[in-house]
C-alpha atoms as a PDB file:
ATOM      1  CA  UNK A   1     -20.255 -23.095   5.442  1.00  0.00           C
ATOM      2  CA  UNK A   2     -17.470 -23.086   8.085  1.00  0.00           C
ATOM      3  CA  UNK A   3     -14.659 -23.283   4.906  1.00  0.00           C
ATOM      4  CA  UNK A   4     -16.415 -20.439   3.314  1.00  0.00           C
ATOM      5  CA  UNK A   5     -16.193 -18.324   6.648  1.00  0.00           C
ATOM      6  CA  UNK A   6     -12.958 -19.295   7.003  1.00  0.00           C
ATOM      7  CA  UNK A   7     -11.879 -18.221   3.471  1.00  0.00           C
ATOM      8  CA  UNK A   8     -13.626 -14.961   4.360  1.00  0.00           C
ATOM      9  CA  UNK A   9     -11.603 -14.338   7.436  1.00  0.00           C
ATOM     10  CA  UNK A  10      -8.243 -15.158   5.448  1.00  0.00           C
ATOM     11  CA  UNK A  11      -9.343 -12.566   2.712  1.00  0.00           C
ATOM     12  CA  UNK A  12     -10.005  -9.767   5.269  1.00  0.00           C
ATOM     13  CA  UNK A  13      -6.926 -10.709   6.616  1.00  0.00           C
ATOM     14  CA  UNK A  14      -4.885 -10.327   3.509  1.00  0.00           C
ATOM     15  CA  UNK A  15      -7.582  -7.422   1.997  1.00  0.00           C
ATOM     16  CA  UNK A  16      -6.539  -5.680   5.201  1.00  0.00           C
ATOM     17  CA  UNK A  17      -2.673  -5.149   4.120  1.00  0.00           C
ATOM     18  CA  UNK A  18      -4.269  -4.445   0.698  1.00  0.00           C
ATOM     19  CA  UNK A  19      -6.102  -1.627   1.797  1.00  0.00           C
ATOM     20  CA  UNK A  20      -2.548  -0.200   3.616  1.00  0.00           C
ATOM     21  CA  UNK A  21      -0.830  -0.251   0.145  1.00  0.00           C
ATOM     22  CA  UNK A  22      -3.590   1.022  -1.919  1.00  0.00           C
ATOM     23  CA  UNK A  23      -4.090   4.073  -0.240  1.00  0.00           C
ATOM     24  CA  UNK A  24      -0.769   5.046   0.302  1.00  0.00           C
ATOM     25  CA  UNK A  25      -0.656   4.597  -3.845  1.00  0.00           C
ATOM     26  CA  UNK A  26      -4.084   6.045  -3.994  1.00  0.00           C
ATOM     27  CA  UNK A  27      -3.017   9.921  -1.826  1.00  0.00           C
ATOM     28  CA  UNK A  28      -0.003  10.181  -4.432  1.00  0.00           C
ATOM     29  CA  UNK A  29      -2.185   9.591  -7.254  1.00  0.00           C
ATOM     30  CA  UNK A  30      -4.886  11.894  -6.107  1.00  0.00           C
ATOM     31  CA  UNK A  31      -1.802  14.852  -6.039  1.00  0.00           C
ATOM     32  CA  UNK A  32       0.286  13.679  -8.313  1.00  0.00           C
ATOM     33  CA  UNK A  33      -1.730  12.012 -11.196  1.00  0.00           C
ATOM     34  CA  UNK A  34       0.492   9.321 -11.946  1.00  0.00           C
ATOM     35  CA  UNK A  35       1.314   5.865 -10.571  1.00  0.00           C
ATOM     36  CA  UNK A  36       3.815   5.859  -7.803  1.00  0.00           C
ATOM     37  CA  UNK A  37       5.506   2.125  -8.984  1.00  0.00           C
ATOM     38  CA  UNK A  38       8.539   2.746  -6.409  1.00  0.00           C
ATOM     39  CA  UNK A  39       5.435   2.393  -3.944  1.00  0.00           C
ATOM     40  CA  UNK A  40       6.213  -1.088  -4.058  1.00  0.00           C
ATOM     41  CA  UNK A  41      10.065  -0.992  -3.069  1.00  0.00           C
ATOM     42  CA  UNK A  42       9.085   1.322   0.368  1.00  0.00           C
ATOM     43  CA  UNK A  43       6.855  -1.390   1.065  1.00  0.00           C
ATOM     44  CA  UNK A  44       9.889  -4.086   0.295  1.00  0.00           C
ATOM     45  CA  UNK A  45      12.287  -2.207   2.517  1.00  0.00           C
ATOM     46  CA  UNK A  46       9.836  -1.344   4.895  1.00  0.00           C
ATOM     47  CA  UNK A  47       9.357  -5.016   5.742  1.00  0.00           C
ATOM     48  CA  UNK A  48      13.359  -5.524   5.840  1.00  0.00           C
ATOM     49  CA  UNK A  49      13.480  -2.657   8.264  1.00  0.00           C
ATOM     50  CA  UNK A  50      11.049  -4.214  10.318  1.00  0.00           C
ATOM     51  CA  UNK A  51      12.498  -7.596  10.072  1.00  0.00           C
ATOM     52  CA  UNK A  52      16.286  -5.730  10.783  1.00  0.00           C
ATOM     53  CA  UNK A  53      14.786  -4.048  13.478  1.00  0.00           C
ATOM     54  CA  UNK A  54      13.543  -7.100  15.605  1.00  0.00           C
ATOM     55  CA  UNK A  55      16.221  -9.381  14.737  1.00  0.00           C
ATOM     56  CA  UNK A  56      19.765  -7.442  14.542  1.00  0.00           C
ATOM     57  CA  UNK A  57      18.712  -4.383  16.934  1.00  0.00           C
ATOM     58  CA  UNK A  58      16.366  -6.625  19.168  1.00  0.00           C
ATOM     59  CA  UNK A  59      13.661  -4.181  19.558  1.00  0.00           C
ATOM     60  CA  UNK A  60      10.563  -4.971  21.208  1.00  0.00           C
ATOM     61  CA  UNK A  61       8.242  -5.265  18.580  1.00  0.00           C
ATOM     62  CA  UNK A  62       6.337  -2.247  19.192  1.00  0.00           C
ATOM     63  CA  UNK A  63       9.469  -0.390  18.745  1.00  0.00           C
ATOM     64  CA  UNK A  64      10.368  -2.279  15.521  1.00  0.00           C
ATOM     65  CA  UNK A  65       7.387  -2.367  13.764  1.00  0.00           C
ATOM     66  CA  UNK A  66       6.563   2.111  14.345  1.00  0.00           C
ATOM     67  CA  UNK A  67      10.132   2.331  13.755  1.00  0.00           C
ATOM     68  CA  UNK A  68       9.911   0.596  10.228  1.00  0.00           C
ATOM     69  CA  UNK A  69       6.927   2.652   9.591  1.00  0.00           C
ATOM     70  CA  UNK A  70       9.062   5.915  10.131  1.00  0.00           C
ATOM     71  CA  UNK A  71      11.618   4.589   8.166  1.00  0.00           C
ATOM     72  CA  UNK A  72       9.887   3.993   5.416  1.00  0.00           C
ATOM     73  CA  UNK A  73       7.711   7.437   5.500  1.00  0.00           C
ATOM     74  CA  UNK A  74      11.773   8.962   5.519  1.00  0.00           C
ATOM     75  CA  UNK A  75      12.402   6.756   2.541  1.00  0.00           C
ATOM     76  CA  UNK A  76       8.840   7.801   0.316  1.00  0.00           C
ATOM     77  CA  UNK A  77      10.119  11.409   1.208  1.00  0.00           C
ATOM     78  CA  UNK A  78      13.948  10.843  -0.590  1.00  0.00           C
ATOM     79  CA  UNK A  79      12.482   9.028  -3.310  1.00  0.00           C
ATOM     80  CA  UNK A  80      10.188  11.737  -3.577  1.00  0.00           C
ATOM     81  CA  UNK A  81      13.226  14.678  -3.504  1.00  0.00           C
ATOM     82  CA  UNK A  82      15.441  12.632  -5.494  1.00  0.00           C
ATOM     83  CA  UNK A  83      13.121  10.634  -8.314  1.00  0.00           C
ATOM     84  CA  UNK A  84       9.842  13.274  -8.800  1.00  0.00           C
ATOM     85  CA  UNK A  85      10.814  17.089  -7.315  1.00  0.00           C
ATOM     86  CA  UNK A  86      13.091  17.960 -10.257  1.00  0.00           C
ATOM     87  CA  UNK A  87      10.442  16.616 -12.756  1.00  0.00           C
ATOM     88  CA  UNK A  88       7.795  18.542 -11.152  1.00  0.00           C
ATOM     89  CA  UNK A  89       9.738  21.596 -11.160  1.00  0.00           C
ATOM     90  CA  UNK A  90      10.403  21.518 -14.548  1.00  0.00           C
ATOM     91  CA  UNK A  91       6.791  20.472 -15.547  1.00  0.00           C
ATOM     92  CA  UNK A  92       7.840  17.375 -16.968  1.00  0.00           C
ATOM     93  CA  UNK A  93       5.503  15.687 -18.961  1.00  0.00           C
ATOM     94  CA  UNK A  94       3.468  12.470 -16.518  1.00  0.00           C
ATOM     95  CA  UNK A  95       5.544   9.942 -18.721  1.00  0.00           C
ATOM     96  CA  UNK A  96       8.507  10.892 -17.385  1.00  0.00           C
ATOM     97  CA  UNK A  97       7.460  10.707 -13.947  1.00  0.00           C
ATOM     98  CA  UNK A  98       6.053   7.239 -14.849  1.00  0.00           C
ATOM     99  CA  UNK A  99       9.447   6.305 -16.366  1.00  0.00           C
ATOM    100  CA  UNK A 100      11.137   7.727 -12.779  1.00  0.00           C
ATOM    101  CA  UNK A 101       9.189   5.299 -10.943  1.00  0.00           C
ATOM    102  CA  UNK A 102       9.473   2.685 -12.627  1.00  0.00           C
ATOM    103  CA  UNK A 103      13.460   3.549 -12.356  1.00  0.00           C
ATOM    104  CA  UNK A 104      13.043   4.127  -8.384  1.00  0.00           C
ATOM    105  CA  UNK A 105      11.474   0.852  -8.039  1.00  0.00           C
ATOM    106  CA  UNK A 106      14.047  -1.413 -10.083  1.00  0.00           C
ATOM    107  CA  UNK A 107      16.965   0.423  -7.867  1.00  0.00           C
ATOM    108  CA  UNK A 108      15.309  -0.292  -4.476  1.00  0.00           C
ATOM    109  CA  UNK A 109      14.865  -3.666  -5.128  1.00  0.00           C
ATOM    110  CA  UNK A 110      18.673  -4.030  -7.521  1.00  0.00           C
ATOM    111  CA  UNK A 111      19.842  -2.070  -4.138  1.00  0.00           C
ATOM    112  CA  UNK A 112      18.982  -4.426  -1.449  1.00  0.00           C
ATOM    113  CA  UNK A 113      19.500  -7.417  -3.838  1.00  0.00           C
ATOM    114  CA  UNK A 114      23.089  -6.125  -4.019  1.00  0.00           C
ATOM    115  CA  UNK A 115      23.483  -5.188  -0.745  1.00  0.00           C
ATOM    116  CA  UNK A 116      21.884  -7.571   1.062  1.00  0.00           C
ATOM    117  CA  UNK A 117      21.123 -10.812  -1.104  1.00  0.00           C
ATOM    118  CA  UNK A 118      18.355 -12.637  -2.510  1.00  0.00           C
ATOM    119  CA  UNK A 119      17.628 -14.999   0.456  1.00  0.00           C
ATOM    120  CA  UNK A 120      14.503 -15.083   1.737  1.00  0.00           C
ATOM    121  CA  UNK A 121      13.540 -14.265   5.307  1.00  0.00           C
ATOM    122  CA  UNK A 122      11.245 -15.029   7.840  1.00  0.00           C
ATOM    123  CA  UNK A 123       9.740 -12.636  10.941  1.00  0.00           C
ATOM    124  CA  UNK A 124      10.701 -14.074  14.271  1.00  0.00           C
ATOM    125  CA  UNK A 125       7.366 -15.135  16.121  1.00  0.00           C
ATOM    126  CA  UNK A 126       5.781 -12.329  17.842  1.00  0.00           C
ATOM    127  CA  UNK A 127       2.517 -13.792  18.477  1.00  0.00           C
ATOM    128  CA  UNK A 128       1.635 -17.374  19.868  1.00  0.00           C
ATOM    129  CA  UNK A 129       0.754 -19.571  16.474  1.00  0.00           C
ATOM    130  CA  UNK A 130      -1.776 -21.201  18.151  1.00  0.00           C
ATOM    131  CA  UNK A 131      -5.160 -20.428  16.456  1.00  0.00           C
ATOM    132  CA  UNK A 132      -8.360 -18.539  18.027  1.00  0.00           C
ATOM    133  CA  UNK A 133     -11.206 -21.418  17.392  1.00  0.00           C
ATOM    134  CA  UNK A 134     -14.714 -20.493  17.304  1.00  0.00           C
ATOM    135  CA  UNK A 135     -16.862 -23.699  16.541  1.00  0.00           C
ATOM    136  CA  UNK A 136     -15.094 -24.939  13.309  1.00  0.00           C
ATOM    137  CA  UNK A 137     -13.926 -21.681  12.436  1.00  0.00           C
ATOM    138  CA  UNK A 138     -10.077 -21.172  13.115  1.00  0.00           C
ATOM    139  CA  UNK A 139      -8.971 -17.229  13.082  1.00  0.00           C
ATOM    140  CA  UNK A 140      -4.986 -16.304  13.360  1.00  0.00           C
ATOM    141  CA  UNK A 141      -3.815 -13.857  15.726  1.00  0.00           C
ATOM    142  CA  UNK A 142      -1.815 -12.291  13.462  1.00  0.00           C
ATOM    143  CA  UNK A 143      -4.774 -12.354  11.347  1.00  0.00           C
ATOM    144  CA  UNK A 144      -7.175 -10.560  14.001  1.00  0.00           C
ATOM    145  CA  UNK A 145      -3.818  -8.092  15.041  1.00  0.00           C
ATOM    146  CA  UNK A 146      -3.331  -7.400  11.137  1.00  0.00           C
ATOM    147  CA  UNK A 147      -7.138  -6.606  11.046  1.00  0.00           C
ATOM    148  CA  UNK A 148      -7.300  -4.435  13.552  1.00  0.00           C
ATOM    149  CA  UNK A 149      -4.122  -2.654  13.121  1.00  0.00           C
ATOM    150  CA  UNK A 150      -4.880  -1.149   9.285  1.00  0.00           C
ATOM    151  CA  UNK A 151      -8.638  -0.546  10.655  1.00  0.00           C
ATOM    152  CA  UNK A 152      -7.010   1.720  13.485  1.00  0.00           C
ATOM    153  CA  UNK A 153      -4.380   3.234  10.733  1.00  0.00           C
ATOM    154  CA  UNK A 154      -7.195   3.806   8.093  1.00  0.00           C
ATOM    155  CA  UNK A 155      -9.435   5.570  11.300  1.00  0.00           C
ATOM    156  CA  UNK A 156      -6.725   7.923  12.058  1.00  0.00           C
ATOM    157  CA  UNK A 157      -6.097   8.700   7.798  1.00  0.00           C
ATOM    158  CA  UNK A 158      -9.711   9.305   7.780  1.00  0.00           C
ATOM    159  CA  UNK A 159      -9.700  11.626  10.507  1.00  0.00           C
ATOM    160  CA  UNK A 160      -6.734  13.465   9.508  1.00  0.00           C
ATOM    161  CA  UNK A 161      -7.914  14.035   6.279  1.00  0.00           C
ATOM    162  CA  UNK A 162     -11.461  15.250   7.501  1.00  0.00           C
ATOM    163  CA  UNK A 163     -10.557  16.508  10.533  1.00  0.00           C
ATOM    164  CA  UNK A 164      -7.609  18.837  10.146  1.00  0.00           C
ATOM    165  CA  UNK A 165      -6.922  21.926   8.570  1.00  0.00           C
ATOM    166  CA  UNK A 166      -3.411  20.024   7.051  1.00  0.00           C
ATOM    167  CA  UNK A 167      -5.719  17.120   5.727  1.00  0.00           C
ATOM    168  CA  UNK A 168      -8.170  20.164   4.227  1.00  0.00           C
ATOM    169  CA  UNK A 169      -5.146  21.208   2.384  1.00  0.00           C
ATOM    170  CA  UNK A 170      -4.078  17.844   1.085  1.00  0.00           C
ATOM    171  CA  UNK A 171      -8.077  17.648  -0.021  1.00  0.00           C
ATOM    172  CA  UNK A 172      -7.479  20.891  -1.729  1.00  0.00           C
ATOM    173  CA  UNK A 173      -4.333  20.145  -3.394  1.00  0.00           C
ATOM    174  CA  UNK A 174      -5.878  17.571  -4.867  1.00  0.00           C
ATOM    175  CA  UNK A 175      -8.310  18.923  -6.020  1.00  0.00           C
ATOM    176  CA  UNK A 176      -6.590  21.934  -7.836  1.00  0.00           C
ATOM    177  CA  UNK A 177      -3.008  22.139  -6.749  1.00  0.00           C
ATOM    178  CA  UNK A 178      -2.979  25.591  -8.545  1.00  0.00           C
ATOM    179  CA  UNK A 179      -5.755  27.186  -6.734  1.00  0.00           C
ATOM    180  CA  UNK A 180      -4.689  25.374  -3.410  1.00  0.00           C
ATOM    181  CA  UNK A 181      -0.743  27.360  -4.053  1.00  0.00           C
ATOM    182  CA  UNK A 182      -2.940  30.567  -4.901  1.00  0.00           C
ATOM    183  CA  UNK A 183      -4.853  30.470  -1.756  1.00  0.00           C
ATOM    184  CA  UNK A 184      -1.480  30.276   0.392  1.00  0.00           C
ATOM    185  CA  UNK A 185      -1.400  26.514   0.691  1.00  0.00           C
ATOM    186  CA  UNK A 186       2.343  25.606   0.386  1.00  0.00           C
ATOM    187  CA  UNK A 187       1.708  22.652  -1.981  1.00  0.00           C
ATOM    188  CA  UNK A 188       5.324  21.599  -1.969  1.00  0.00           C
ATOM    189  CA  UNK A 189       5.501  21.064   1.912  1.00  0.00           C
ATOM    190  CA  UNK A 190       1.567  19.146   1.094  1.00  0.00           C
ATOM    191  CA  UNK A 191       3.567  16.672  -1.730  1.00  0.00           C
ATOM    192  CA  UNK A 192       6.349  16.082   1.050  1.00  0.00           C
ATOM    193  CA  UNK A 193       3.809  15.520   3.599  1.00  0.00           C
ATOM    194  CA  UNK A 194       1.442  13.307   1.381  1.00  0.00           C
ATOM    195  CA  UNK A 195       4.360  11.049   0.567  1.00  0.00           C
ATOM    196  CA  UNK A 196       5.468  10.759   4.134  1.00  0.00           C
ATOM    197  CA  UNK A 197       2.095   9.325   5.038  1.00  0.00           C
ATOM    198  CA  UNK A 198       1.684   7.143   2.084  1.00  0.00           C
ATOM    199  CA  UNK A 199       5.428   5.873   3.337  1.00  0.00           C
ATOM    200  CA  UNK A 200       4.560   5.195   6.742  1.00  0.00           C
ATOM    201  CA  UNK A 201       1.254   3.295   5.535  1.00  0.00           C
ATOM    202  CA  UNK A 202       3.309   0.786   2.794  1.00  0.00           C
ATOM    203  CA  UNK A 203       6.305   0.624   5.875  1.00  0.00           C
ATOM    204  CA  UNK A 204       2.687  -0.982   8.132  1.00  0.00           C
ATOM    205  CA  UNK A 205       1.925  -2.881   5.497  1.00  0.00           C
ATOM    206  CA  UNK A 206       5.844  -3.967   4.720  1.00  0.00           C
ATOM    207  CA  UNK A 207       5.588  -5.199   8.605  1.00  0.00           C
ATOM    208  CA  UNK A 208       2.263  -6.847   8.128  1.00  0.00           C
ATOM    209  CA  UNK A 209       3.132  -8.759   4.857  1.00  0.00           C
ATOM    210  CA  UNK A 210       6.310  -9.984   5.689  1.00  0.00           C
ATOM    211  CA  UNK A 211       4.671 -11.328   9.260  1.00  0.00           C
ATOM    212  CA  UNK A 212       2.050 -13.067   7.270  1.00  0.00           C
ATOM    213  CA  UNK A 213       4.342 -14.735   4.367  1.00  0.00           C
ATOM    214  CA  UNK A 214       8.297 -13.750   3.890  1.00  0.00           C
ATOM    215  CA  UNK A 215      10.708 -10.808   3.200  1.00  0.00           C
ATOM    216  CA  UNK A 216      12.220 -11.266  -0.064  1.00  0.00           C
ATOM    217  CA  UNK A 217      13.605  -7.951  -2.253  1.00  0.00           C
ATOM    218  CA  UNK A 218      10.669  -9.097  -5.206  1.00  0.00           C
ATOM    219  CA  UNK A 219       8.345  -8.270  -3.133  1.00  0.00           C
ATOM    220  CA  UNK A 220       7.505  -4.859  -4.296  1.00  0.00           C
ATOM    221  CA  UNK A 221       6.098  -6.428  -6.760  1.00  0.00           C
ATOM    222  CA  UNK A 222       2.774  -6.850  -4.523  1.00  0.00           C
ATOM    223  CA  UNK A 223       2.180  -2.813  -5.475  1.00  0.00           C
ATOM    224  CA  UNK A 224       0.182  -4.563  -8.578  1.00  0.00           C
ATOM    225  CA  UNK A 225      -2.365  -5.678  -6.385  1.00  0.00           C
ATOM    226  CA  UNK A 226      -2.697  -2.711  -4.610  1.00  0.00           C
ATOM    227  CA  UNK A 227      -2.584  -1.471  -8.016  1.00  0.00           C
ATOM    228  CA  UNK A 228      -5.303  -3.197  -9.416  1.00  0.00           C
ATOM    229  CA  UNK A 229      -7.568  -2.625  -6.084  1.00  0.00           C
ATOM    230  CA  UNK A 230      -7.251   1.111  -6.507  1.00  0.00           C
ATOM    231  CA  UNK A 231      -8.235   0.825  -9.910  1.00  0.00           C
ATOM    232  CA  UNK A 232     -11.150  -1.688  -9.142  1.00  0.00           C
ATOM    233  CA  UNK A 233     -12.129   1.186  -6.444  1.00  0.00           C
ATOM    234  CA  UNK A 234     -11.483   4.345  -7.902  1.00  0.00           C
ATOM    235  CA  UNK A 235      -8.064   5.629  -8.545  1.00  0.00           C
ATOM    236  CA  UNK A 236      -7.946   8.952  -6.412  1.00  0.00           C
ATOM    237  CA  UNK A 237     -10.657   8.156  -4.409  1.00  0.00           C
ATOM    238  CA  UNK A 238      -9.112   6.713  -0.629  1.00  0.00           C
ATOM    239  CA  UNK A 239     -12.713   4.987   0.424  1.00  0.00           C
ATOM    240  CA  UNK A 240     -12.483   3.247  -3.140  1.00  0.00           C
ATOM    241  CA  UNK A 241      -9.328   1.815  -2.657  1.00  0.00           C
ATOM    242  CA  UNK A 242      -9.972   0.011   0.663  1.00  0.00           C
ATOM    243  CA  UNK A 243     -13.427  -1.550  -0.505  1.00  0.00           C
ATOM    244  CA  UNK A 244     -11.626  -2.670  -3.688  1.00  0.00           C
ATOM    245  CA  UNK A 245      -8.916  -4.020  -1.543  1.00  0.00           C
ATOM    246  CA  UNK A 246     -11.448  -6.048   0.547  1.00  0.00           C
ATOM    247  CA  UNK A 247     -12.600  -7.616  -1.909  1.00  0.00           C
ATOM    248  CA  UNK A 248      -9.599  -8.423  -4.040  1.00  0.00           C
ATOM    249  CA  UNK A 249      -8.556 -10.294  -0.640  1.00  0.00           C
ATOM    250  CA  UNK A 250     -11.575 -11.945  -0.587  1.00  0.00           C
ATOM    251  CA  UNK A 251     -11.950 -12.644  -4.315  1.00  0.00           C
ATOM    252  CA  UNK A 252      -8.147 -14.410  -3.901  1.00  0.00           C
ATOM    253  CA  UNK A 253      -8.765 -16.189  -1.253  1.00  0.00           C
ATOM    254  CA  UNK A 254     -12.059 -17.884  -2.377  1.00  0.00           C
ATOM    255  CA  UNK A 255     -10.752 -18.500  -5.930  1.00  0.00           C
ATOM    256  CA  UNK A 256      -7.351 -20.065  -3.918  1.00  0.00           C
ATOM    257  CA  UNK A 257      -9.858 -22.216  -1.726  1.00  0.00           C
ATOM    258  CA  UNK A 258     -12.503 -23.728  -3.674  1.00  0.00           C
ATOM    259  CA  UNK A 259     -10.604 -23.624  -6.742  1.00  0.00           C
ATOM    260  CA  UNK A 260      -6.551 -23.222  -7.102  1.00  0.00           C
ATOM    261  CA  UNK A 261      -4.249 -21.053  -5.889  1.00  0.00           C
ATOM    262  CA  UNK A 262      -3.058 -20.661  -9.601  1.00  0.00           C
ATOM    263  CA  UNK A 263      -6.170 -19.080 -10.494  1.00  0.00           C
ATOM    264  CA  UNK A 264      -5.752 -16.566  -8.058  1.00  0.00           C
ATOM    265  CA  UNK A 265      -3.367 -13.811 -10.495  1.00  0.00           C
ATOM    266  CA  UNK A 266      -5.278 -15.204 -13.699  1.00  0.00           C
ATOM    267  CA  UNK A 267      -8.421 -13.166 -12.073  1.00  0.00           C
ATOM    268  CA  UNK A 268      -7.185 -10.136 -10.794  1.00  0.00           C
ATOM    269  CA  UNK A 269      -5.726  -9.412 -13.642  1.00  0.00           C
ATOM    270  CA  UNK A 270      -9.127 -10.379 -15.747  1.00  0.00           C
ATOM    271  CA  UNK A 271     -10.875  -7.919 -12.912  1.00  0.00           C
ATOM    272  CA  UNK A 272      -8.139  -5.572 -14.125  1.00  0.00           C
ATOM    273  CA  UNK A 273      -8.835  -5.513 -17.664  1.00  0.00           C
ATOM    274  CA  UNK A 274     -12.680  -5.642 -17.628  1.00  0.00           C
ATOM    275  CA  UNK A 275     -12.362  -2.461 -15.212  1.00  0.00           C
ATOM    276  CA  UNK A 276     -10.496  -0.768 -17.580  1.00  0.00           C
ATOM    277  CA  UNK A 277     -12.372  -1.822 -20.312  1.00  0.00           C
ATOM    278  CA  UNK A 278     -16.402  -1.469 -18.924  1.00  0.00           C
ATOM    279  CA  UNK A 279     -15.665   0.927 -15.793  1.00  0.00           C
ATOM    280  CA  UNK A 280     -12.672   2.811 -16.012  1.00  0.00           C
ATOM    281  CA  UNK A 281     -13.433   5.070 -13.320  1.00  0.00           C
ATOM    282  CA  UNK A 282     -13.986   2.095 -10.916  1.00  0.00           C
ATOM    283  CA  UNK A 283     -16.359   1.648  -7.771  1.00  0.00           C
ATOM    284  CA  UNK A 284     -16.084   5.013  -6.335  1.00  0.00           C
ATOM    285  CA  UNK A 285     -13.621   6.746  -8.390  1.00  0.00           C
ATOM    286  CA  UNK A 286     -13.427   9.933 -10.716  1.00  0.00           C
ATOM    287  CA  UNK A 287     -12.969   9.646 -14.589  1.00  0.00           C
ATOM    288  CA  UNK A 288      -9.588   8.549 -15.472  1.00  0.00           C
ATOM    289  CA  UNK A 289      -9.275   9.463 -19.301  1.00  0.00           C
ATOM    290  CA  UNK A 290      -6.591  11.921 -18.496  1.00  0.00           C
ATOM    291  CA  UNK A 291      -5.006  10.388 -16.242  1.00  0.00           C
ATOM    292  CA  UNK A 292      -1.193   8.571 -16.334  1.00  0.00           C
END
């Protein structure tokens, strides 16, 4: 019993940073309609700016880590400008903004292998490593500070979204971005704005990963699990993507614990398939047939 708690606790832990990267992908898809893969480079260099940050410029790590998270919300909103605004002005078929993305990402990551190498990094301790024990059970602090941070981050996205007359017009634009630009909402400022956020959220969970493991430029390539736990939730749909991000952290963990950590990829990428296959529009998600 106390090793399955303590599995649980590691896969909220991890399901937490999930949650940050799936619903930063999950607010581009629901405007855009096609899979942001440069989602995963923010979240790279959002970790190195957070690393940079508390190492070179010897911020406190308050500083560091909103700083990151600005920098990377600046970063979304270039590879936005530079990568997806022509396309969309044009009316570009999704493919092509698929094929952009998938460009974006391999030049992030090309870029910073170039630039600054392939060596892995570690986060300088910000929190004592000493465990929190509760009977048998041992919880992190980083574990509990992860936790808490994307719960406090996904509270404020909620309320935005619900709450505000800017989050009413993201909710419209995605709905109908045509009847949203006919009913005054300036849909191109809402794109901007949309990536911005979805930046800042993979630069939090950037910070949070590379606390938790290492910053290496490969990296982005954790955007598949985000990936596959928007699809497992609902692509489009934000509540969606952080249930199916809980329990992909979960489901990893338990498979890595009572079973081998070489299992873990094996099953989400079954869970992928048999989503696709059975329930294609996921937990809580819309119908995806015309979707990129």
């Amino acid at each position: 019993m106390a090793q399955f708690l303590q599995q649980m606790i590691n896969g909220l832990s991890i399901g937490s940073v999930y949650a940050l990267m799936a619903v930063g992908y999950s607010l581009v898809y629901s405007i855009m309609s096609f899979s942001n893969f440069a989602h995963g480079g923010v979240i790279m260099l959002g970790s190195y700016f957070g690393f940079y940050l508390l190492t070179l410029a010897h911020w406190a790590f308050p500083a560091a880590f909103v700083g990151a998270a600005l920098c990377s919300a600046g970063l979304a909103v270039i590879v936005e400008r530079v990568a997806y605004r022509p396309l969309r002005l044009r009316n570009a078929p999704f493919l092509y903004f698929i094929i952009s993305a998938m460009g974006a990402s391999i030049f992030l990551e090309n870029f910073v292998v170039a630039t600054i190498g392939p060596t892995f990094r570690t986060y300088p301790t910000v929190l004592p490593r000493a465990p929190i024990e509760i009977g048998s059970v041992y919880i992190g602090r980083l574990d509990i500070m992860i936790f808490i941070i994307s719960a406090v981050c996904l509270a404020l996205l909620v309320y935005f979204l619900d709450r505000t007359k800017v989050g009413k017009a993201v909710q419209a634009t995605a709905h109908n971005a045509r009847a949203a630009k006919l009913m005054g909402i300036n849909t191109d400022l809402v794109i901007t704005l949309v990536f911005a956020i979805g930046g800042l959220l993979a630069g939090v969970a950037g910070v949070m990963f590379g606390m938790k493991y290492t910053v290496y430029p490969q990296m982005g390539g954790i955007t598949i699990k985000s990936f596959i736990a928007a699809v497992f939730g609902g692509l489009g749909s934000l509540p969606g993507a952080v249930i199916g991000s809980l329990i992909l952290g979960i489901m990893e963990t338990l498979i890595s614990g009572y079973f081998s950590s070489q299992f873990r990829d094996l099953i989400s990428f079954t869970l992928l398939i048999a989503v696709l296959v059975f329930r294609p529009m996921g937990l809580m998600g819309k119908a995806t047939e015309e979707k990129a």
